[in-house]
PDB file of N, CA and C in Angstrom:
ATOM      1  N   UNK A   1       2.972  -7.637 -34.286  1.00  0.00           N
ATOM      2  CA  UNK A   1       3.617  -8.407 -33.250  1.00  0.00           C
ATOM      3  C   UNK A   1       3.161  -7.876 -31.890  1.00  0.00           C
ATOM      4  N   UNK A   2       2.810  -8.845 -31.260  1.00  0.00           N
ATOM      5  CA  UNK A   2       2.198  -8.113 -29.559  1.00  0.00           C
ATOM      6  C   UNK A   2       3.574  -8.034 -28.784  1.00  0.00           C
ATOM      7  N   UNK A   3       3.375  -6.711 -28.397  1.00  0.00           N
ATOM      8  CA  UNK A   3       4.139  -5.871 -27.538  1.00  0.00           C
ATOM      9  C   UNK A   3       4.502  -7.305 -26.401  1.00  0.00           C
ATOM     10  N   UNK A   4       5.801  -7.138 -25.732  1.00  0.00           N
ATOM     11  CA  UNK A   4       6.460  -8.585 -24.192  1.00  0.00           C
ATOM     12  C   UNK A   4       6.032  -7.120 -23.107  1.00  0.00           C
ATOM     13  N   UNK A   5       5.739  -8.611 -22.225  1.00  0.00           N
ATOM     14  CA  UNK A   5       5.224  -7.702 -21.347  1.00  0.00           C
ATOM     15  C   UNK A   5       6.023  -8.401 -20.284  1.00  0.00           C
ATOM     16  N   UNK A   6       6.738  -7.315 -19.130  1.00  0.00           N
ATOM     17  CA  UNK A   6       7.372  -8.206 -18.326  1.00  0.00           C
ATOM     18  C   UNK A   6       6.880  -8.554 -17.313  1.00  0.00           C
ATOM     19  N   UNK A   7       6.871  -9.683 -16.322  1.00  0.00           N
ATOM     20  CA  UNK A   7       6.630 -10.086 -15.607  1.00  0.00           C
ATOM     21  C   UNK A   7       6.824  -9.981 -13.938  1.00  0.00           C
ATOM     22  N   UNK A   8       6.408  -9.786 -12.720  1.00  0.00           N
ATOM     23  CA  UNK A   8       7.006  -9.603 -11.532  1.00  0.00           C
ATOM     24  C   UNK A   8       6.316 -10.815 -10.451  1.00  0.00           C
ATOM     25  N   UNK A   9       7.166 -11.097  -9.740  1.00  0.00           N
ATOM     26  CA  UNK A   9       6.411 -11.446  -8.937  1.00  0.00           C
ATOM     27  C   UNK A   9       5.932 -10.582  -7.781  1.00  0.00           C
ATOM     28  N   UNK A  10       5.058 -11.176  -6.661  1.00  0.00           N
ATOM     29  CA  UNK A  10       4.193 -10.488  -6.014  1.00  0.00           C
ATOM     30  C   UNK A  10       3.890 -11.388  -5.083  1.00  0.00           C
ATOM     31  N   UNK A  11       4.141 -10.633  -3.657  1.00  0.00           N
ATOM     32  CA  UNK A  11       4.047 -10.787  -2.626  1.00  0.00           C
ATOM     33  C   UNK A  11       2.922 -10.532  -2.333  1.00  0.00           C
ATOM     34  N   UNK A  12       1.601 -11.147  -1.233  1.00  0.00           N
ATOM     35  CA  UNK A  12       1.352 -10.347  -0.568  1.00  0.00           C
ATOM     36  C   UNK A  12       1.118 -10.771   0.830  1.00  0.00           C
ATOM     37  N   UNK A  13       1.368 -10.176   1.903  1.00  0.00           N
ATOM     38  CA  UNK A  13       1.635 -10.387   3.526  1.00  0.00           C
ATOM     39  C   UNK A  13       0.227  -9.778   3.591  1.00  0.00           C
ATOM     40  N   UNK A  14      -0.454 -10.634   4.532  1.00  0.00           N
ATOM     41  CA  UNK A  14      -1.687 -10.238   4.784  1.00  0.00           C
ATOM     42  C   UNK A  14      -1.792 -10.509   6.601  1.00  0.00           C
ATOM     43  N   UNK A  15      -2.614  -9.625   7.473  1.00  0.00           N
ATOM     44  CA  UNK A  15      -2.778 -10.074   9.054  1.00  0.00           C
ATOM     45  C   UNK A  15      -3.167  -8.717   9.551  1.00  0.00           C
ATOM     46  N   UNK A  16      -3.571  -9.084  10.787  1.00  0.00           N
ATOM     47  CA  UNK A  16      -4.169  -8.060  11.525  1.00  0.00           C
ATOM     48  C   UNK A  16      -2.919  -7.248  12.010  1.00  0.00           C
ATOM     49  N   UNK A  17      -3.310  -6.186  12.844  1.00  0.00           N
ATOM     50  CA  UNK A  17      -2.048  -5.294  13.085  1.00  0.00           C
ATOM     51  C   UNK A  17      -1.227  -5.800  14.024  1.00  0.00           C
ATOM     52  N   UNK A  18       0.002  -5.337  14.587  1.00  0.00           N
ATOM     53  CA  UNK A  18       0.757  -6.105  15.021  1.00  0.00           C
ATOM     54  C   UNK A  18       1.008  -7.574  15.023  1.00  0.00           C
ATOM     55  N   UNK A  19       1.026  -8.118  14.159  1.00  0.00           N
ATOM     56  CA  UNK A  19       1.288  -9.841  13.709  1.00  0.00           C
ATOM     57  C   UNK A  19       2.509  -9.817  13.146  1.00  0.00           C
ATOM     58  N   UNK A  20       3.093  -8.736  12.548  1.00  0.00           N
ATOM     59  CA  UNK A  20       4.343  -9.093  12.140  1.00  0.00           C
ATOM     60  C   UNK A  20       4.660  -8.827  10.591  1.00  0.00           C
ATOM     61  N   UNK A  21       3.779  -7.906   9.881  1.00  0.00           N
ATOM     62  CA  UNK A  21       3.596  -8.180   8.254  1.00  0.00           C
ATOM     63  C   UNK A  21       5.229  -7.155   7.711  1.00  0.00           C
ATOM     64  N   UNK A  22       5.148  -6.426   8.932  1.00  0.00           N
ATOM     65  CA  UNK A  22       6.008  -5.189   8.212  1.00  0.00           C
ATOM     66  C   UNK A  22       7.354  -6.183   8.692  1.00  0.00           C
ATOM     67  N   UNK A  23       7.564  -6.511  10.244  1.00  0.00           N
ATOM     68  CA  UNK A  23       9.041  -7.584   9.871  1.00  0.00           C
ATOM     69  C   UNK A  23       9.382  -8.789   8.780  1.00  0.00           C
ATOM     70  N   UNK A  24       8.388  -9.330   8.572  1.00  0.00           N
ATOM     71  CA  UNK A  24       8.363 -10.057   7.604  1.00  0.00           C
ATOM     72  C   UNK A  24       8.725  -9.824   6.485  1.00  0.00           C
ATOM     73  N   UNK A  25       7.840  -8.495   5.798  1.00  0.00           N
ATOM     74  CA  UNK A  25       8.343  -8.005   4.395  1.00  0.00           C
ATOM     75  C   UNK A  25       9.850  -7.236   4.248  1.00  0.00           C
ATOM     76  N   UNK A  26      10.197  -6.935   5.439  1.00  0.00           N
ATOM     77  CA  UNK A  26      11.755  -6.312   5.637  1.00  0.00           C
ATOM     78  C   UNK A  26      12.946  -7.325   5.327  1.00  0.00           C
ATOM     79  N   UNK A  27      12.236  -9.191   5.969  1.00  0.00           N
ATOM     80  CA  UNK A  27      12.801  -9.914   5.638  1.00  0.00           C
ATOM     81  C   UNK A  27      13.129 -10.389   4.260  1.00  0.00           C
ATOM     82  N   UNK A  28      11.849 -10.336   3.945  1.00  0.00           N
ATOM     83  CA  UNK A  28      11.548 -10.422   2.478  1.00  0.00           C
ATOM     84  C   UNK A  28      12.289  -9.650   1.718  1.00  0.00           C
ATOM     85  N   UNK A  29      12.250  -8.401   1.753  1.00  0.00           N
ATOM     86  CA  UNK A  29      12.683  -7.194   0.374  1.00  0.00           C
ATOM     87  C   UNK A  29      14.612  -7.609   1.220  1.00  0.00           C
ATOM     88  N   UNK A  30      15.158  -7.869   2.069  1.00  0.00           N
ATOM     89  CA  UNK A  30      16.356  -7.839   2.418  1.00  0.00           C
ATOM     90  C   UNK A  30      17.162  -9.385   1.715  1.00  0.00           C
ATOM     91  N   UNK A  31      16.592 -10.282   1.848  1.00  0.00           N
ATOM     92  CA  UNK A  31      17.275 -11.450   1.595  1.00  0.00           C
ATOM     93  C   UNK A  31      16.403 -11.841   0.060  1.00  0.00           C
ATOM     94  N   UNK A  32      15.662 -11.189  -0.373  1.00  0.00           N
ATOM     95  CA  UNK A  32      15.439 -11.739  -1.521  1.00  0.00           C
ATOM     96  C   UNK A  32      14.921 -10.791  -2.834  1.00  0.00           C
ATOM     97  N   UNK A  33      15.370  -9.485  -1.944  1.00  0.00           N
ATOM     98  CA  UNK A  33      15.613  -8.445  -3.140  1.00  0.00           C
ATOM     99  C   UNK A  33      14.068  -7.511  -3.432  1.00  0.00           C
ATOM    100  N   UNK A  34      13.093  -8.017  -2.833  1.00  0.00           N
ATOM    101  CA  UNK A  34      11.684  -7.520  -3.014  1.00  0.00           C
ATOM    102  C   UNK A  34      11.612  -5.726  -3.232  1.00  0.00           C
ATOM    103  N   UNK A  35      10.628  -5.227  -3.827  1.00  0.00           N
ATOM    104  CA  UNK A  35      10.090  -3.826  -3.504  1.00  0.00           C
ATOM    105  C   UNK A  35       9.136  -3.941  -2.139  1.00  0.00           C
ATOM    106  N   UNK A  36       8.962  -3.258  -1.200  1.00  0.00           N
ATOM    107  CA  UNK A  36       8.199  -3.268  -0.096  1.00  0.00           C
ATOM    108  C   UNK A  36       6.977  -2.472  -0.514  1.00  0.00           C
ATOM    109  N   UNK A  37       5.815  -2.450  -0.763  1.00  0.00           N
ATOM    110  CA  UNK A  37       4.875  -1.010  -0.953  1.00  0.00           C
ATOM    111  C   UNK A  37       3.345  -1.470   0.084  1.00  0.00           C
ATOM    112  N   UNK A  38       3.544  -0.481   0.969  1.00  0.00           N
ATOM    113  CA  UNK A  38       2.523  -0.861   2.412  1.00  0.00           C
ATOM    114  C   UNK A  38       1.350   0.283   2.101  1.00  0.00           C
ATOM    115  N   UNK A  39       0.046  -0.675   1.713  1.00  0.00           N
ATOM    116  CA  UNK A  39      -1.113   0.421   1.515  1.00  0.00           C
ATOM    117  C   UNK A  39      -1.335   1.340   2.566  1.00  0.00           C
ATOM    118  N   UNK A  40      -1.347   0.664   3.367  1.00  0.00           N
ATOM    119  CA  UNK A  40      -1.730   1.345   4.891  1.00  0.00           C
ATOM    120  C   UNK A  40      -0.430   2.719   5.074  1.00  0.00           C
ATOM    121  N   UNK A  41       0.948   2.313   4.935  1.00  0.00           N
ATOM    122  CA  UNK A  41       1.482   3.493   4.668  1.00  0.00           C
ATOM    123  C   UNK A  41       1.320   4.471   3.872  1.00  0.00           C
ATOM    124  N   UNK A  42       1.264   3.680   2.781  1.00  0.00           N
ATOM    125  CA  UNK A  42       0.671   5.115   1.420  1.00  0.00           C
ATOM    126  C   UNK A  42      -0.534   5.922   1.985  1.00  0.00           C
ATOM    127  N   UNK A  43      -1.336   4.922   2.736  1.00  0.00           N
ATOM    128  CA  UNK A  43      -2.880   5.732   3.105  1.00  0.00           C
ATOM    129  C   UNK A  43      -2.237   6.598   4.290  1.00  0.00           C
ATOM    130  N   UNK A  44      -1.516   6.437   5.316  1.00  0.00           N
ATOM    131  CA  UNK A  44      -1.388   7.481   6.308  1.00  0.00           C
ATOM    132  C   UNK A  44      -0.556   8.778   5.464  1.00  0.00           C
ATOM    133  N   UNK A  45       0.440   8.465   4.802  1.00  0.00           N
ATOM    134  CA  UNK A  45       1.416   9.501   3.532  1.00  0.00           C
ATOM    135  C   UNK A  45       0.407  10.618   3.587  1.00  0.00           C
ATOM    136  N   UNK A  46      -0.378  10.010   2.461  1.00  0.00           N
ATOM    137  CA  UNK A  46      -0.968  10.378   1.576  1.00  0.00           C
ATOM    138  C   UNK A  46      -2.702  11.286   2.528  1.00  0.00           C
ATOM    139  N   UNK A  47      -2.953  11.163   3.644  1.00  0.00           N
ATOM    140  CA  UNK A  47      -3.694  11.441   4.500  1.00  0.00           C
ATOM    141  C   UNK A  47      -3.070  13.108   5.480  1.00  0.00           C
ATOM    142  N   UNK A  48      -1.715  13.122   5.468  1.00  0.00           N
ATOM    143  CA  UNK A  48      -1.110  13.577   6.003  1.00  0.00           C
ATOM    144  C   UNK A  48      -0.140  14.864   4.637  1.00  0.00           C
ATOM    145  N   UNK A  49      -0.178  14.253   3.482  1.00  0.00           N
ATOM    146  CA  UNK A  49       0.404  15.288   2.430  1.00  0.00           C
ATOM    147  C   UNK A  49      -0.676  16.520   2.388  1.00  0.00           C
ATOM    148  N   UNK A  50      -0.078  17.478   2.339  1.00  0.00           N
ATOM    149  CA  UNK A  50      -0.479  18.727   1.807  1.00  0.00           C
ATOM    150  C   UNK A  50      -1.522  19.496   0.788  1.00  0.00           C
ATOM    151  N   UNK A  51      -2.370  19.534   0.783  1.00  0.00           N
ATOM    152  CA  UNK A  51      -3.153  19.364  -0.694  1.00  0.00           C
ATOM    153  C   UNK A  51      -3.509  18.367  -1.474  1.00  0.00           C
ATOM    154  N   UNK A  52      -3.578  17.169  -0.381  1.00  0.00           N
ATOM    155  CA  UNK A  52      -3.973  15.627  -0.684  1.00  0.00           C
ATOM    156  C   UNK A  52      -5.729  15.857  -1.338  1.00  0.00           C
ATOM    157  N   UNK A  53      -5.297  15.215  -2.369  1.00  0.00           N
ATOM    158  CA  UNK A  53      -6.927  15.227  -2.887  1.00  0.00           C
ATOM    159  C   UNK A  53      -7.819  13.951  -2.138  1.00  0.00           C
ATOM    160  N   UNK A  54      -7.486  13.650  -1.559  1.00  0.00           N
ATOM    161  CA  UNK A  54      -8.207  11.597  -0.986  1.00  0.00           C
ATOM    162  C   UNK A  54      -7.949  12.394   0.499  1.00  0.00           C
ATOM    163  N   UNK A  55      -7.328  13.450   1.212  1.00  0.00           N
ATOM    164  CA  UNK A  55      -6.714  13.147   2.725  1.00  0.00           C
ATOM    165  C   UNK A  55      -7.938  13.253   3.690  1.00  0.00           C
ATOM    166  N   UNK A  56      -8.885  14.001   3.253  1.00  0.00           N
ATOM    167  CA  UNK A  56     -10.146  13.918   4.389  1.00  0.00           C
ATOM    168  C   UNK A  56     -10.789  12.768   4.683  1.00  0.00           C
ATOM    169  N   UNK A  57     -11.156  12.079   2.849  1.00  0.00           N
ATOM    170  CA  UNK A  57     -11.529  10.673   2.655  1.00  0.00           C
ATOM    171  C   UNK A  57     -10.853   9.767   3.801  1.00  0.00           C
ATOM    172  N   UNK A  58      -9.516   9.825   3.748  1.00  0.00           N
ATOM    173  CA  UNK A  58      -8.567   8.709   4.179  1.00  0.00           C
ATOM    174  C   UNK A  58      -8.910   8.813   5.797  1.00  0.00           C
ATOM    175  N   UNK A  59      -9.159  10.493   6.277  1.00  0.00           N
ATOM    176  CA  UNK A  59      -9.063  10.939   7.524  1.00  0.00           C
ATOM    177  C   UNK A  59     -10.032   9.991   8.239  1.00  0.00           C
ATOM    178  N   UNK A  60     -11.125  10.313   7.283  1.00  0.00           N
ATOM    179  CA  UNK A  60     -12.958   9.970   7.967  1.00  0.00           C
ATOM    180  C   UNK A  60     -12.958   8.473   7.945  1.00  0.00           C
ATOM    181  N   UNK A  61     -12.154   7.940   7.298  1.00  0.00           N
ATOM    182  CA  UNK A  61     -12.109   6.392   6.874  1.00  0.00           C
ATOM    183  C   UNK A  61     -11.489   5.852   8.575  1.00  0.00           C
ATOM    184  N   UNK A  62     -10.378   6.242   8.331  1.00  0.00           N
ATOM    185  CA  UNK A  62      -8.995   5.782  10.017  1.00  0.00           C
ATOM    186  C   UNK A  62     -10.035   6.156  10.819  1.00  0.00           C
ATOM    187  N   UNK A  63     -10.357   7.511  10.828  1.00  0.00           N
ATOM    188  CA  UNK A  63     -11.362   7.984  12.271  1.00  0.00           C
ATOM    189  C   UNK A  63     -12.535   6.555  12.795  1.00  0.00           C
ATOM    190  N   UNK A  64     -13.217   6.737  11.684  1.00  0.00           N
ATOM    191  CA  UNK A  64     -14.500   5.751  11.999  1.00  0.00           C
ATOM    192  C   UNK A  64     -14.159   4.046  11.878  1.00  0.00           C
ATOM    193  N   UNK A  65     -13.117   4.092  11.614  1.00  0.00           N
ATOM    194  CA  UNK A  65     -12.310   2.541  11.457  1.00  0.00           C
ATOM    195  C   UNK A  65     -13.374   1.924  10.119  1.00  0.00           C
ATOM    196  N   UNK A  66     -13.445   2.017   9.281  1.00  0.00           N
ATOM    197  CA  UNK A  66     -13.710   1.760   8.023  1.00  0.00           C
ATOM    198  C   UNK A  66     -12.574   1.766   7.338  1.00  0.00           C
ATOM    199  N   UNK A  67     -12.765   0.677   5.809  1.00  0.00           N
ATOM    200  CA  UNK A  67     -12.051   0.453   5.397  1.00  0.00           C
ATOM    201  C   UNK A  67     -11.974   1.510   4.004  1.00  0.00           C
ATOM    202  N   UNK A  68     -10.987   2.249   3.714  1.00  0.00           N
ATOM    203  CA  UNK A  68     -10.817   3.166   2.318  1.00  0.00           C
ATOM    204  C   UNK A  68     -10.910   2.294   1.295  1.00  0.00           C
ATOM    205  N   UNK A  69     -11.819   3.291   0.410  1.00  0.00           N
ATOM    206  CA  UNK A  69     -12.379   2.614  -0.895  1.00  0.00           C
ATOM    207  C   UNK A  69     -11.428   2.028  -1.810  1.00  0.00           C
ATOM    208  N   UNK A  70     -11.613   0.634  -1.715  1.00  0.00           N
ATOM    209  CA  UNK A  70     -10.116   0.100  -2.944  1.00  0.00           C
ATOM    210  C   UNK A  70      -9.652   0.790  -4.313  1.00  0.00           C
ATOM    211  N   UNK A  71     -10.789   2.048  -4.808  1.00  0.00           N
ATOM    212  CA  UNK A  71     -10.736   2.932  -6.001  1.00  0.00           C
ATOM    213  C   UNK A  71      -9.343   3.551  -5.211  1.00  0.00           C
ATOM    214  N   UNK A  72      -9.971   4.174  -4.070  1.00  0.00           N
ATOM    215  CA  UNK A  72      -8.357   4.971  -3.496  1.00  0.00           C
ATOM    216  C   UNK A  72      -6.813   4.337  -3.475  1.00  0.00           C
ATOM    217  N   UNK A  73      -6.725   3.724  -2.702  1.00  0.00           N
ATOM    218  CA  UNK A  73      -5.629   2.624  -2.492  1.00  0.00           C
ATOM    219  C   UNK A  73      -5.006   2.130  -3.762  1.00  0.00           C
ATOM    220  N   UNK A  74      -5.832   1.598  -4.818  1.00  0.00           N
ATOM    221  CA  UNK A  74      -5.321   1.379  -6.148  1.00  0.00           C
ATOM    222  C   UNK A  74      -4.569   2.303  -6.748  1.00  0.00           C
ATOM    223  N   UNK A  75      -5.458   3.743  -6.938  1.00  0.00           N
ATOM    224  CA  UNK A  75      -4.882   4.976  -7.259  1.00  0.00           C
ATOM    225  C   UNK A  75      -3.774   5.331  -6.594  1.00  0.00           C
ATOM    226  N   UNK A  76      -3.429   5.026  -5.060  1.00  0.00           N
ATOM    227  CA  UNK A  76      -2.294   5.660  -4.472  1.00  0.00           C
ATOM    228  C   UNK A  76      -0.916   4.345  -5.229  1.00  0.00           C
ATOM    229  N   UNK A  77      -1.959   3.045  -5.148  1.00  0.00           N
ATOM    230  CA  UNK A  77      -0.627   2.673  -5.443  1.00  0.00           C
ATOM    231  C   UNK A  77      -0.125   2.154  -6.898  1.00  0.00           C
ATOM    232  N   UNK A  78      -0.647   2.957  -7.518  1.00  0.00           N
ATOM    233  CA  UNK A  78      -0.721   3.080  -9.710  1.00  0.00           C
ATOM    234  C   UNK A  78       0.961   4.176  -9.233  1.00  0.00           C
ATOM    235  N   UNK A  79       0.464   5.479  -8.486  1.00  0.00           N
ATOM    236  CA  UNK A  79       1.043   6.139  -8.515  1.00  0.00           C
ATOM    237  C   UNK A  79       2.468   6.478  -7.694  1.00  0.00           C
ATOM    238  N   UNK A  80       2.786   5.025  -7.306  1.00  0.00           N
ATOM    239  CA  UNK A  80       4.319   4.897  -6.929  1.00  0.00           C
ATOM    240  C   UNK A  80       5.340   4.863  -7.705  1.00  0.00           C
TER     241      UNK A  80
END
C-alpha cells in the first residue's frame, strides 16, 4: 500500500525589495493561518550564525549583490 502523503498549500510572494512582500505575508500567515519562511531571512540568520558552514558563501554573495546558490537556500530551508 503506498504510504498518504499530506498535502500543503504554498504561497509564494515574489518582488523587488521594498514592494511590500513581508506586509503582505504577515497578512497572509495572520488572517489565514499561513507558516511565513523568508529565504532572504534564513540567508542573513544563517550568514550571521556562529560556525555557519554557508556564512562566508552567503557573505561574498550580499557583498557582490549576486544571487546565493539555490543548492544553499534549499538546504537552509529543508532545515526549518
Amino acid at each position: 500500500m503506498a504510504a498518504s502523503r499530506k498535502l500543503y498549500n504554498v504561497v509564494f510572494v515574489l518582488g523587488p525589495p521594498g514592494s511590500g512582500k513581508g506586509t503582505q505575508c504577515l497578512k497572509i500567515q495572520e488572517n489565514l493561518g499561513f507558516v511565513h519562511l523568508s529565504a532572504g531571512d534564513l540567508l542573513r540568520a544563517e550568514r550571521q550564525r556562529q560556525g555557519s558552514q554557508f556564512g562566508q558563501l552567503i557573505e561574498n554573495h550580499i557583498t557582490n549583490g549576486t544571487i546565493v546558490p539555490v543548492e544553499i537556500t534549499c538546504k537552509l530551508l529543508e532545515n526549518v
